[in-house]
C-alpha atoms as a PDB file:
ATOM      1  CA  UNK A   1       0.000   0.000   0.000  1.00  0.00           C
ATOM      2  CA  UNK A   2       2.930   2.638   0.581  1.00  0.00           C
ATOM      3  CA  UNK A   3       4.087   2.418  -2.869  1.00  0.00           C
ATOM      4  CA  UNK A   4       0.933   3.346  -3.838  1.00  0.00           C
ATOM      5  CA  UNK A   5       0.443   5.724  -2.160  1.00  0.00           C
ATOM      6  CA  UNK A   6       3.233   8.077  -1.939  1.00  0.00           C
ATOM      7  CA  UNK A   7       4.153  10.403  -4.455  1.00  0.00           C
ATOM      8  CA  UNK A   8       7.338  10.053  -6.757  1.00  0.00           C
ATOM      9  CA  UNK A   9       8.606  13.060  -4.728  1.00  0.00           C
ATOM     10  CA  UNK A  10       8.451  10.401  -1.318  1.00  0.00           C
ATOM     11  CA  UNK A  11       5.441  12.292   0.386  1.00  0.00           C
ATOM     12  CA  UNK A  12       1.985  11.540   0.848  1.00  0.00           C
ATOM     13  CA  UNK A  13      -0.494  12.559  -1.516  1.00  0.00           C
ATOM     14  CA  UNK A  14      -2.524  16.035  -0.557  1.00  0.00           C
ATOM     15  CA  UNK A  15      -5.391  14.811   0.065  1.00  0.00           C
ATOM     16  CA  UNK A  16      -3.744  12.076   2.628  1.00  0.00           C
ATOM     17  CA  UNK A  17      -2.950  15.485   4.800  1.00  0.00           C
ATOM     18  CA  UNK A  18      -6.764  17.521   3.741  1.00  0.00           C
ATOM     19  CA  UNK A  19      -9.156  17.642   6.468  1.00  0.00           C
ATOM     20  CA  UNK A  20     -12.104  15.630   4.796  1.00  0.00           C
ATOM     21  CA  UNK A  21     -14.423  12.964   5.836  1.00  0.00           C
ATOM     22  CA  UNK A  22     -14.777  12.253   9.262  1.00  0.00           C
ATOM     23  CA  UNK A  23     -15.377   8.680   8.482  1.00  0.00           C
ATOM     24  CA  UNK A  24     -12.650   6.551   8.500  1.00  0.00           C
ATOM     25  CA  UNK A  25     -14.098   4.239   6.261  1.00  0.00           C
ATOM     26  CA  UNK A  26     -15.488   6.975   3.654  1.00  0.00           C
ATOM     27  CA  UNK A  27     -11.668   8.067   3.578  1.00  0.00           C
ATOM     28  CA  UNK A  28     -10.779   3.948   3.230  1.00  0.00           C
ATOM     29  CA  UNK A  29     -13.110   3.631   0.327  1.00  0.00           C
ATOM     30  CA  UNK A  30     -11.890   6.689  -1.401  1.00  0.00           C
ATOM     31  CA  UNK A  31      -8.487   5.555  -1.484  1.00  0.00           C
ATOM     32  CA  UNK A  32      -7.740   2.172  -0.775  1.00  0.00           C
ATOM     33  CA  UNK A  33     -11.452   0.435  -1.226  1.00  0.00           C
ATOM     34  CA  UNK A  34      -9.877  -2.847  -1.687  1.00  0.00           C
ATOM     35  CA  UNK A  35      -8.075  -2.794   1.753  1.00  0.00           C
ATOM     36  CA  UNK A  36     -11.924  -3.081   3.297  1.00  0.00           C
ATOM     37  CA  UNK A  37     -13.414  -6.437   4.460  1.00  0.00           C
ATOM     38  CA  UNK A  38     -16.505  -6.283   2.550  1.00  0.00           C
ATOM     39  CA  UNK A  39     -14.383  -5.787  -0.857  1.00  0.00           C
ATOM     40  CA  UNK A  40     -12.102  -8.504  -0.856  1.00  0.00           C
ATOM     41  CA  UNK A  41     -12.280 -11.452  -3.140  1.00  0.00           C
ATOM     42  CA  UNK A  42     -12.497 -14.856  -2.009  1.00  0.00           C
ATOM     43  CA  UNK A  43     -10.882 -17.225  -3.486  1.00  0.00           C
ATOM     44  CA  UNK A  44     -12.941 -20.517  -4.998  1.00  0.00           C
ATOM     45  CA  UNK A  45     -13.232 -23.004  -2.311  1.00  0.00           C
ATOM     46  CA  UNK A  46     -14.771 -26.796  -3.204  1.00  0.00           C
ATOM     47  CA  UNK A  47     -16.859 -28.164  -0.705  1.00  0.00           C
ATOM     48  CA  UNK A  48     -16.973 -26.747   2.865  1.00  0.00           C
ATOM     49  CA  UNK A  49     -14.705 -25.282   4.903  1.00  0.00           C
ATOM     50  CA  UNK A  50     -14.942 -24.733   8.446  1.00  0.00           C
ATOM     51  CA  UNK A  51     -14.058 -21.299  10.066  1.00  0.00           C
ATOM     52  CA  UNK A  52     -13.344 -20.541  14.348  1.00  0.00           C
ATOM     53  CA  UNK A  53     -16.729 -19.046  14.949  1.00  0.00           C
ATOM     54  CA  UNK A  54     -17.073 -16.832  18.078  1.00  0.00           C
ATOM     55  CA  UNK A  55     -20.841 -18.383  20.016  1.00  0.00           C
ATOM     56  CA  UNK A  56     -22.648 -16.545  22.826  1.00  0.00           C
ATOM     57  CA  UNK A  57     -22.812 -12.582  23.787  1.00  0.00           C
ATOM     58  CA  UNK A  58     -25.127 -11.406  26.708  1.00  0.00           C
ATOM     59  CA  UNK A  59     -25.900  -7.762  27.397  1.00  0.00           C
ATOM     60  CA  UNK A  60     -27.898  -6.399  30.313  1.00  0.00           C
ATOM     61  CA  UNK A  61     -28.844  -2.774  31.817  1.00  0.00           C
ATOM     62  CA  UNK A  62     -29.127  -1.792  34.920  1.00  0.00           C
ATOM     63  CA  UNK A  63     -29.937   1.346  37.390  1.00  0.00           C
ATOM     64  CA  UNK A  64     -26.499   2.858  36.845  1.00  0.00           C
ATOM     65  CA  UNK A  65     -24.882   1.859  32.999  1.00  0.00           C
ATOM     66  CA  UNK A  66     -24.791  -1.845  31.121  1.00  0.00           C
ATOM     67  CA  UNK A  67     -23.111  -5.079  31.829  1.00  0.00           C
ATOM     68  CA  UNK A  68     -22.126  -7.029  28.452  1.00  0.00           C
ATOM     69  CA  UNK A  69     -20.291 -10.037  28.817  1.00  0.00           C
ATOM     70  CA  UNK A  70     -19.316 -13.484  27.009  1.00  0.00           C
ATOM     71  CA  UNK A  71     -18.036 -16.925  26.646  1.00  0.00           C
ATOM     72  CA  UNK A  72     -14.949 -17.818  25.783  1.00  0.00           C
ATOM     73  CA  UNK A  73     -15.353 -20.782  23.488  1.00  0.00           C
ATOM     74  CA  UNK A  74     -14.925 -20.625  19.538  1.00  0.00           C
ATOM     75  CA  UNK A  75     -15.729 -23.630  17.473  1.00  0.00           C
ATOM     76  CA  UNK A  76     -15.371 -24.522  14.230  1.00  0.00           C
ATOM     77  CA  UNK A  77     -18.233 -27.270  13.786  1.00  0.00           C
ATOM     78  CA  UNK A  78     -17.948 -30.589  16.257  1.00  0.00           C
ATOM     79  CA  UNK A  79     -14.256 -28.713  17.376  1.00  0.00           C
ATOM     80  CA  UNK A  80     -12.961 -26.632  20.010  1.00  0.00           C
ATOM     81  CA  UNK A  81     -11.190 -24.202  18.046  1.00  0.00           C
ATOM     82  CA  UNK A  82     -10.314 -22.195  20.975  1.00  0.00           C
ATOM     83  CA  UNK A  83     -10.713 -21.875  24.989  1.00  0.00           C
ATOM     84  CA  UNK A  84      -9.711 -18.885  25.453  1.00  0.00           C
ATOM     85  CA  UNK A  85     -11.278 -16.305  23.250  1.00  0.00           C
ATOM     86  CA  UNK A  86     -12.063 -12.649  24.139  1.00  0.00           C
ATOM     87  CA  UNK A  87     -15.593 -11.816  22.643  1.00  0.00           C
ATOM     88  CA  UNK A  88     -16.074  -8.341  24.229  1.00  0.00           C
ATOM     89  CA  UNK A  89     -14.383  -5.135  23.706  1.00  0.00           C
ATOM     90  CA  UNK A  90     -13.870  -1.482  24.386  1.00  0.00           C
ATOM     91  CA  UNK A  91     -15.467   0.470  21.533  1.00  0.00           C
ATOM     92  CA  UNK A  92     -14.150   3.644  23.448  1.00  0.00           C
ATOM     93  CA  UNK A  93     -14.906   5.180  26.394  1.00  0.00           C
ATOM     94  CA  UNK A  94     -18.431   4.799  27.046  1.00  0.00           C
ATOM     95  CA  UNK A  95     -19.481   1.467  24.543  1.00  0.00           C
ATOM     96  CA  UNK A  96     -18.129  -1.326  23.975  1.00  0.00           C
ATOM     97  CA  UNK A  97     -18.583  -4.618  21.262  1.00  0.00           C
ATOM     98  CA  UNK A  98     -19.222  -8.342  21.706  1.00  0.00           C
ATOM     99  CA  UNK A  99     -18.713 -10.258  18.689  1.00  0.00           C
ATOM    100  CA  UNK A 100     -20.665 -13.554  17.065  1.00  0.00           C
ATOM    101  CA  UNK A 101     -20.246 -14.972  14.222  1.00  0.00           C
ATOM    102  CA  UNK A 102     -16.788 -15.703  12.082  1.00  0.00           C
ATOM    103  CA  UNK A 103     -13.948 -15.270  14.173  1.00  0.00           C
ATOM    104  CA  UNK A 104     -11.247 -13.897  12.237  1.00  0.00           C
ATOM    105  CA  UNK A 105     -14.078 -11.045  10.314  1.00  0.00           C
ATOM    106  CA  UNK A 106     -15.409 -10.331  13.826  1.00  0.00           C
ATOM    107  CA  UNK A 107     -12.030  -9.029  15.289  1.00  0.00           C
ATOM    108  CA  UNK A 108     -11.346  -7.028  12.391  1.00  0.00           C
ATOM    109  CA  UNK A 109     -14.370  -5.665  12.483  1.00  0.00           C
ATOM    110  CA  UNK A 110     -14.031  -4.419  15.661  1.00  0.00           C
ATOM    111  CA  UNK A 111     -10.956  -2.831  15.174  1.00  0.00           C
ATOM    112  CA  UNK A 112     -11.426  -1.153  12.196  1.00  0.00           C
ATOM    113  CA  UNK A 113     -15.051   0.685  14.349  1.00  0.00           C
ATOM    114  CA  UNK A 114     -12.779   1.376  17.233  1.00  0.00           C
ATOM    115  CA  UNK A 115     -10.380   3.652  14.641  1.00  0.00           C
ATOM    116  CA  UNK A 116     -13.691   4.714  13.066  1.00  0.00           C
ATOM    117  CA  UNK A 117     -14.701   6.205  16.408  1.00  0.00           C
ATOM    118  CA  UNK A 118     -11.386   7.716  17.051  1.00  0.00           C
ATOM    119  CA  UNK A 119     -10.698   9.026  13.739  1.00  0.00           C
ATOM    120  CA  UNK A 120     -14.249  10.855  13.871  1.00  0.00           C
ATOM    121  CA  UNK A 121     -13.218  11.937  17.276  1.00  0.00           C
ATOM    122  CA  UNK A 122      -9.992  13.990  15.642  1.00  0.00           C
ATOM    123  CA  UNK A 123     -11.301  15.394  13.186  1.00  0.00           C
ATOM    124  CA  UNK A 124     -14.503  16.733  14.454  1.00  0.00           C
ATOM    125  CA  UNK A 125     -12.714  17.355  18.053  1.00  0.00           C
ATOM    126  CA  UNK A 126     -16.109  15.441  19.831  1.00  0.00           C
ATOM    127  CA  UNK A 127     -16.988  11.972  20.307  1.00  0.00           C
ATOM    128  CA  UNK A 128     -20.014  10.893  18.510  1.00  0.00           C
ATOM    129  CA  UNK A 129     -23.375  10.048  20.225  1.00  0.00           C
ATOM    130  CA  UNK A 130     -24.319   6.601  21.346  1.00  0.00           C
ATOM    131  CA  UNK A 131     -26.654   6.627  18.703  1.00  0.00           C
ATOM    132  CA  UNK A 132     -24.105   7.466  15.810  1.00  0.00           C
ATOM    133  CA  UNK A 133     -22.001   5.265  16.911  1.00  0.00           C
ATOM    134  CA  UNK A 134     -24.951   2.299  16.824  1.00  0.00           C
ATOM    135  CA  UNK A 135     -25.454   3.634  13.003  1.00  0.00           C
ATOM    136  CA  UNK A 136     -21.585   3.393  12.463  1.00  0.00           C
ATOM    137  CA  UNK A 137     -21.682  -0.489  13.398  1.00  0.00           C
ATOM    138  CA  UNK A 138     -24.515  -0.991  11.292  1.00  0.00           C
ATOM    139  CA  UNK A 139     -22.845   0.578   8.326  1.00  0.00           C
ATOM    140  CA  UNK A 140     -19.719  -1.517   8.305  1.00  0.00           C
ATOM    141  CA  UNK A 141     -22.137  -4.600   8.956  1.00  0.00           C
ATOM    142  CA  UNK A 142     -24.197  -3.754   6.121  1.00  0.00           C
ATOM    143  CA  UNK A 143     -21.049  -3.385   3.902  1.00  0.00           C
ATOM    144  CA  UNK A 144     -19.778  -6.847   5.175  1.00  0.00           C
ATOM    145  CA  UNK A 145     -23.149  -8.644   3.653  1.00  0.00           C
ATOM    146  CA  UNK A 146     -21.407 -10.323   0.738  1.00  0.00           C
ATOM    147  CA  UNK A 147     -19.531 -12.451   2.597  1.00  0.00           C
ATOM    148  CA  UNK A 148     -22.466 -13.237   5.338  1.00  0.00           C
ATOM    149  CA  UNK A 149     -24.090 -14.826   2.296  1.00  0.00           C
ATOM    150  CA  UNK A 150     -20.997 -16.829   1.183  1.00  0.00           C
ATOM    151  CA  UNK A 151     -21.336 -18.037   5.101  1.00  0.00           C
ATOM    152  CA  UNK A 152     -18.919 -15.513   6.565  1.00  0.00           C
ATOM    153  CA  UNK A 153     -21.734 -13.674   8.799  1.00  0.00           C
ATOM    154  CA  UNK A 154     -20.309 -10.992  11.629  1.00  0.00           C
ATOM    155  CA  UNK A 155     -23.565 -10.050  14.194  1.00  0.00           C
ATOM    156  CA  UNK A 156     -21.957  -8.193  17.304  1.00  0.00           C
ATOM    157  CA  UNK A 157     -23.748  -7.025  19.524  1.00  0.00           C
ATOM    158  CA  UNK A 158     -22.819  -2.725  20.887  1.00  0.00           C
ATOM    159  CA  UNK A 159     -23.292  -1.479  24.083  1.00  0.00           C
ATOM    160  CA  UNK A 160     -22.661   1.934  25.800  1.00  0.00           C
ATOM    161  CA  UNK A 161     -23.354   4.500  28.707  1.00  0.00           C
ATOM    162  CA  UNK A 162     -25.424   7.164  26.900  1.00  0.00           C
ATOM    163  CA  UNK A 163     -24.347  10.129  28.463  1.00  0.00           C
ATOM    164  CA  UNK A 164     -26.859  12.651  26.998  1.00  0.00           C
ATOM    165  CA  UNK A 165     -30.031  10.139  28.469  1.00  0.00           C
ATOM    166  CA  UNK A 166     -27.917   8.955  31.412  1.00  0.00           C
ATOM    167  CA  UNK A 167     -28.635   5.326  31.267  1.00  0.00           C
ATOM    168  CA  UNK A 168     -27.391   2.332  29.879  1.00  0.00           C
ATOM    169  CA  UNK A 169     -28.406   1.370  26.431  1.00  0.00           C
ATOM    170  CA  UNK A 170     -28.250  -2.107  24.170  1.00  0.00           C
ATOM    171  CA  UNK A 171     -28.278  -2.426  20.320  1.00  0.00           C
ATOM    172  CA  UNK A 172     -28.481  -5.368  18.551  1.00  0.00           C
ATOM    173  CA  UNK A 173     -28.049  -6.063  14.838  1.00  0.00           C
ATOM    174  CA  UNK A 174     -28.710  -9.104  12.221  1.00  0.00           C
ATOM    175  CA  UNK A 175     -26.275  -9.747   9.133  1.00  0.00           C
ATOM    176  CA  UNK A 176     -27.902  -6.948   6.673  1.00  0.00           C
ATOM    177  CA  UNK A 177     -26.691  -4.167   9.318  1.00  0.00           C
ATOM    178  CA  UNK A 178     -30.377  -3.910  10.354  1.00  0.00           C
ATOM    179  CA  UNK A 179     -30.442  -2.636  14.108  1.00  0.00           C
ATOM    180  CA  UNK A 180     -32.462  -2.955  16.933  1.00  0.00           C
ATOM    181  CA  UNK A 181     -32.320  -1.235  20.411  1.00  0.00           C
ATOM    182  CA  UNK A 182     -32.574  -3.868  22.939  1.00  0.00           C
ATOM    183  CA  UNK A 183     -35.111  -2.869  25.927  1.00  0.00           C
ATOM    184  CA  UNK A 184     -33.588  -4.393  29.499  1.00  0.00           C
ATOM    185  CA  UNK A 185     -31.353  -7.235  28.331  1.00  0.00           C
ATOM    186  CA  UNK A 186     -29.921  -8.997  25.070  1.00  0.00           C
ATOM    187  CA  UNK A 187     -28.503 -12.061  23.512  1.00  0.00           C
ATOM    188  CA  UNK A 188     -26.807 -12.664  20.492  1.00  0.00           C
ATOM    189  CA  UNK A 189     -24.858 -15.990  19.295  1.00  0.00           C
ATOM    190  CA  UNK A 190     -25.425 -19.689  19.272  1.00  0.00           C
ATOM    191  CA  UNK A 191     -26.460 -20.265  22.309  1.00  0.00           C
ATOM    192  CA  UNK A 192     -28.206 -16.868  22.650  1.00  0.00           C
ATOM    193  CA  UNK A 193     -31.808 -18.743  23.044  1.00  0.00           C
ATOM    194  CA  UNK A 194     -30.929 -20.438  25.693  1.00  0.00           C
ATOM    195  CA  UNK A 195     -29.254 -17.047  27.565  1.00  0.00           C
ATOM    196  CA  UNK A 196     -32.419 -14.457  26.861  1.00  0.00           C
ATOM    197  CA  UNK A 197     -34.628 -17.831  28.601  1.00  0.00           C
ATOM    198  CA  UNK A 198     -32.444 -17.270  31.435  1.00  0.00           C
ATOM    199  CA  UNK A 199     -32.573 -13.755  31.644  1.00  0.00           C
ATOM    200  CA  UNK A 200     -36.532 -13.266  31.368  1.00  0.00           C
ATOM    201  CA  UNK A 201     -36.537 -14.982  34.667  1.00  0.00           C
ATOM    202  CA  UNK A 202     -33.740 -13.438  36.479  1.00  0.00           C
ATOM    203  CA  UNK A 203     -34.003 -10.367  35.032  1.00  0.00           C
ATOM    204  CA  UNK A 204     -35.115  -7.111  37.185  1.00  0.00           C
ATOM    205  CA  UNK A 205     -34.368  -3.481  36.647  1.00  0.00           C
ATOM    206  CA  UNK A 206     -33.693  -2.588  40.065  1.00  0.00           C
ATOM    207  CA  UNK A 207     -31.001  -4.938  40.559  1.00  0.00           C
ATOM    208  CA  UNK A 208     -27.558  -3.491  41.915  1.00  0.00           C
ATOM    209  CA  UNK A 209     -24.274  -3.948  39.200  1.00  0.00           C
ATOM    210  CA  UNK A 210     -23.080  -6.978  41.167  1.00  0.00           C
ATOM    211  CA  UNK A 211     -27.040  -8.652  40.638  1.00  0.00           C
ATOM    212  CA  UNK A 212     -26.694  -8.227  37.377  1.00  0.00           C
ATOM    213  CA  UNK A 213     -23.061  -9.440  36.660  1.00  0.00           C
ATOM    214  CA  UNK A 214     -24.061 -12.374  38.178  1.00  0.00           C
ATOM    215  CA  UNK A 215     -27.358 -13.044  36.452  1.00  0.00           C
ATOM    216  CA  UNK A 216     -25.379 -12.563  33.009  1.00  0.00           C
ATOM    217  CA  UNK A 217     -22.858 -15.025  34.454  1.00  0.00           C
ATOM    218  CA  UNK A 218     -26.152 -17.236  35.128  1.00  0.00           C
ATOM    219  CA  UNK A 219     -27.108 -16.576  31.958  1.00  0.00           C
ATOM    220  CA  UNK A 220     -24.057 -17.904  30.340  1.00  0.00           C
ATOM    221  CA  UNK A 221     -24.126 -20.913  32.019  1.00  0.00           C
ATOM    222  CA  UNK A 222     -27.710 -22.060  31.348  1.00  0.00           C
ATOM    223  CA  UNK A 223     -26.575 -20.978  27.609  1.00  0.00           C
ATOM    224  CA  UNK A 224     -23.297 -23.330  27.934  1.00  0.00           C
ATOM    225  CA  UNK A 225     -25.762 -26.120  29.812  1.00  0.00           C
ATOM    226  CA  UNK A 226     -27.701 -26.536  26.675  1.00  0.00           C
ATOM    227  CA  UNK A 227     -25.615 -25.292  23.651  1.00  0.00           C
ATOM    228  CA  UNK A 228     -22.375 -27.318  22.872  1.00  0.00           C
ATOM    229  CA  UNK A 229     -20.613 -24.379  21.294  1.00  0.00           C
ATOM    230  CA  UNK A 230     -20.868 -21.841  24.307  1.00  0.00           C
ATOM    231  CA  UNK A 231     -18.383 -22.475  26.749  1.00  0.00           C
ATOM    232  CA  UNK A 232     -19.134 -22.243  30.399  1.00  0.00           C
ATOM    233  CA  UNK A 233     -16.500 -21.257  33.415  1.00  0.00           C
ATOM    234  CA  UNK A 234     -13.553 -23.438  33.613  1.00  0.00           C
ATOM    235  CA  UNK A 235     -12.528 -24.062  37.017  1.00  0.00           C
ATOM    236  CA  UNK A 236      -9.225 -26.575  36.050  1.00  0.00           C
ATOM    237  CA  UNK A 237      -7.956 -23.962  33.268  1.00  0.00           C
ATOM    238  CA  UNK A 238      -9.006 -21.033  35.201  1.00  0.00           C
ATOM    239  CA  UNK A 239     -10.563 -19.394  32.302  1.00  0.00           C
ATOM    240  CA  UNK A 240     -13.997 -17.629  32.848  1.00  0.00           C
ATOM    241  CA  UNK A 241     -16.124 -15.221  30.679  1.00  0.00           C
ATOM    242  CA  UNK A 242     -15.250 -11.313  30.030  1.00  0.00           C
ATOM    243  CA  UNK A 243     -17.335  -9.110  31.844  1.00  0.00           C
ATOM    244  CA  UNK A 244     -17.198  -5.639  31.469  1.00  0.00           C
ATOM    245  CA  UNK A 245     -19.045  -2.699  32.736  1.00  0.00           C
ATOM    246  CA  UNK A 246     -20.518   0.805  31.533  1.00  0.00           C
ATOM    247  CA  UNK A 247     -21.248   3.359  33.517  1.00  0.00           C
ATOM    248  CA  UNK A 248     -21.533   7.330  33.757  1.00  0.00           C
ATOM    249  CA  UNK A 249     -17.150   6.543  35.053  1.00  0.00           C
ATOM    250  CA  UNK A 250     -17.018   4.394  31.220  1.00  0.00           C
ATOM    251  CA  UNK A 251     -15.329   1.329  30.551  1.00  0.00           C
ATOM    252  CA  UNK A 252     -14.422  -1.028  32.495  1.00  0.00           C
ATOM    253  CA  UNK A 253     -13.434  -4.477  32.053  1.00  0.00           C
ATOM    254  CA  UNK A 254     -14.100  -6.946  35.128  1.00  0.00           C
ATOM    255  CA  UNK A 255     -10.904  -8.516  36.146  1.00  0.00           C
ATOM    256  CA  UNK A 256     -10.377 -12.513  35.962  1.00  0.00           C
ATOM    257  CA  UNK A 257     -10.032 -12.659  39.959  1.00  0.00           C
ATOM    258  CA  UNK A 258     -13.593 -10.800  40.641  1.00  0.00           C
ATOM    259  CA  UNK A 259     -15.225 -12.550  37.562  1.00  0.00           C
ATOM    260  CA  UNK A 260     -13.422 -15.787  38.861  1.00  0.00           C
ATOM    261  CA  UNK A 261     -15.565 -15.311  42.831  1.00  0.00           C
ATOM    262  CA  UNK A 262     -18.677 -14.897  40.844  1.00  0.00           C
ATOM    263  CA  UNK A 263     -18.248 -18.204  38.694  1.00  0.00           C
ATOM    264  CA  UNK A 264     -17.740 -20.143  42.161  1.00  0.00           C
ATOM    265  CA  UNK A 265     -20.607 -18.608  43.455  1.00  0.00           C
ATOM    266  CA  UNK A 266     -22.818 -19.197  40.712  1.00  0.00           C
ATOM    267  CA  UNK A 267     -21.263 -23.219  40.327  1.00  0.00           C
ATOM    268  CA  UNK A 268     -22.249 -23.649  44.411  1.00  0.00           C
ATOM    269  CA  UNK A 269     -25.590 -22.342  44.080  1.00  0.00           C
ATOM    270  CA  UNK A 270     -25.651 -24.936  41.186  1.00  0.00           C
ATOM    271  CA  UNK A 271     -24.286 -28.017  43.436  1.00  0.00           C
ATOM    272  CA  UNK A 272     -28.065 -27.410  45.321  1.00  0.00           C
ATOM    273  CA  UNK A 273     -29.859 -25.948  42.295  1.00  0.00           C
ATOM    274  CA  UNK A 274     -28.375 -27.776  38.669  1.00  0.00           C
ATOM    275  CA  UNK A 275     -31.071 -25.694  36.924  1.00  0.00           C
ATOM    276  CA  UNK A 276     -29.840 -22.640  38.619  1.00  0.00           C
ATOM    277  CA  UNK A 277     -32.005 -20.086  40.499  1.00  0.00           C
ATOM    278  CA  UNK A 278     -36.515 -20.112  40.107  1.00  0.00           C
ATOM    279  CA  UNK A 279     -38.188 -17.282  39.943  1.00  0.00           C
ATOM    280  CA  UNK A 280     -41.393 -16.717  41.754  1.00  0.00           C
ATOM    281  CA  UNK A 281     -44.593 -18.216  39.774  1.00  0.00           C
ATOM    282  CA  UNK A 282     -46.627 -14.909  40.569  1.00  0.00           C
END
């Protein structure tokens, strides 16, 4: 890409160093369209081929921001691909991403709306709104929807503190970039069925941010219980699923030693319960 993009004198084009678009992307397409995901070629393939696919995202608000949180499992069919993958990440101070879907698409994905967020943040010298940044994601989606019909789908799932309404707020998406705002909690992924069934019974607006980490974490496991591809909290390996946190303070990711007391206390309460906590009939 340099060598195209330099000039014969060795400096970058003018309208590299322009003030222009405050979309990374739009600037992308201009200049190097082929370097975006949606525009590459794949090449011919016989038969199938399987690809690490990321499984089960969970999002929940509460009274003071939005817990999103996920396995760490990626399969690729009957296989384990992976133990230890992250699934959920800072979009930038105030939102963050949990990915489903292919893998390898999903993590550049992510990256590329993390610069797309800070490059907009440059030029225009403000962060955008939760709500622009939902409409971001759902761009780049949209403009990955050739290769979710060749099988390489990317559905994440966004999450932020909204600032401006002062509450947490969840968004999710299907393969076309179509996007939906999520009203109390959220799943996404294979085992995502399994994880809203969970939620509708443990779910309750008034619950503190510890309630709710561990009713995602509940969540999870019922998901993992049922769905072979969603990974549940691995005491011998030590690995457990990434939590994070948004409030009106931002990110912040839950660390493996307080995520690790609220897997233990979620597999006790299972030793008595294995279906995990009832709710109340009436």
């Amino acid at each position: 890409m340099e060598a195209n993009t330099r000039s014969t004198t060795g400096r970058l084009p003018a309208a590299f160093l322009t003030p222009g678009s405050s979309s990374f992307l739009d600037f992308l397409g201009d200049h190097s369209p082929e370097l975006l995901p949606g525009n590459r070629t794949l090449p011919p393939v016989k038969g199938a081929v399987e690809l690490p696919h990321g499984t089960t995202i969970v999002a929940a608000t509460f009274a003071g921001g939005v817990v999103l949180a996920g396995d760490r499992r990626a399969t690729m069919g009957n296989v384990i691909a992976q133990r230890d993958i992250e699934k959920v990440f800072p979009a930038d101070e105030y939102s963050a991403v949990g990915i489903a879907g292919t893998a390898g698409l999903a993590v550049e994905m992510v990256k590329l709306f993390q610069l797309e967020l800070e490059h907009y943040e440059k030029i225009e010298g403000a962060t955008l709104s939760l709500e622009g940044k939902a409409n971001r994601l759902s761009t780049m989606i949209r403009g990955n929807l050739g290769m979710a019909l060749q099988g390489l789908a990317v559905v994440p799932m966004f999450a932020g503190y909204d600032t401006d309404r002062e509450k947490g707020r969840i968004f999710s998406y299907d393969v076309t970039g179509g996007r939906s705002e999520e009203l109390g909690f959220a799943a996404t992924g294979s085992g995502s069925v399994y994880a809203r069934g969970s939620l509708k019974k443990l779910y309750r607006h008034d619950l503190t941010e510890r309630q709710m980490v561990t009713a995602v974490v509940q969540a999870l496991y019922d998901a993992a219980d049922d769905d072979a591809a969603t990974g549940g909290p691995d005491l011998t390996r030590k690995i457990f699923p990434i939590v994070s946190v948004i409030t009106e303070d931002g990110f912040r990711r839950l660390s493996e030693a307080e995520v690790s007391e609220i897997a233990h206390s979620v597999l006790d309460g299972r030793l008595e319960r294995p279906d995990g906590p009832q709710a109340q009939v009436l």
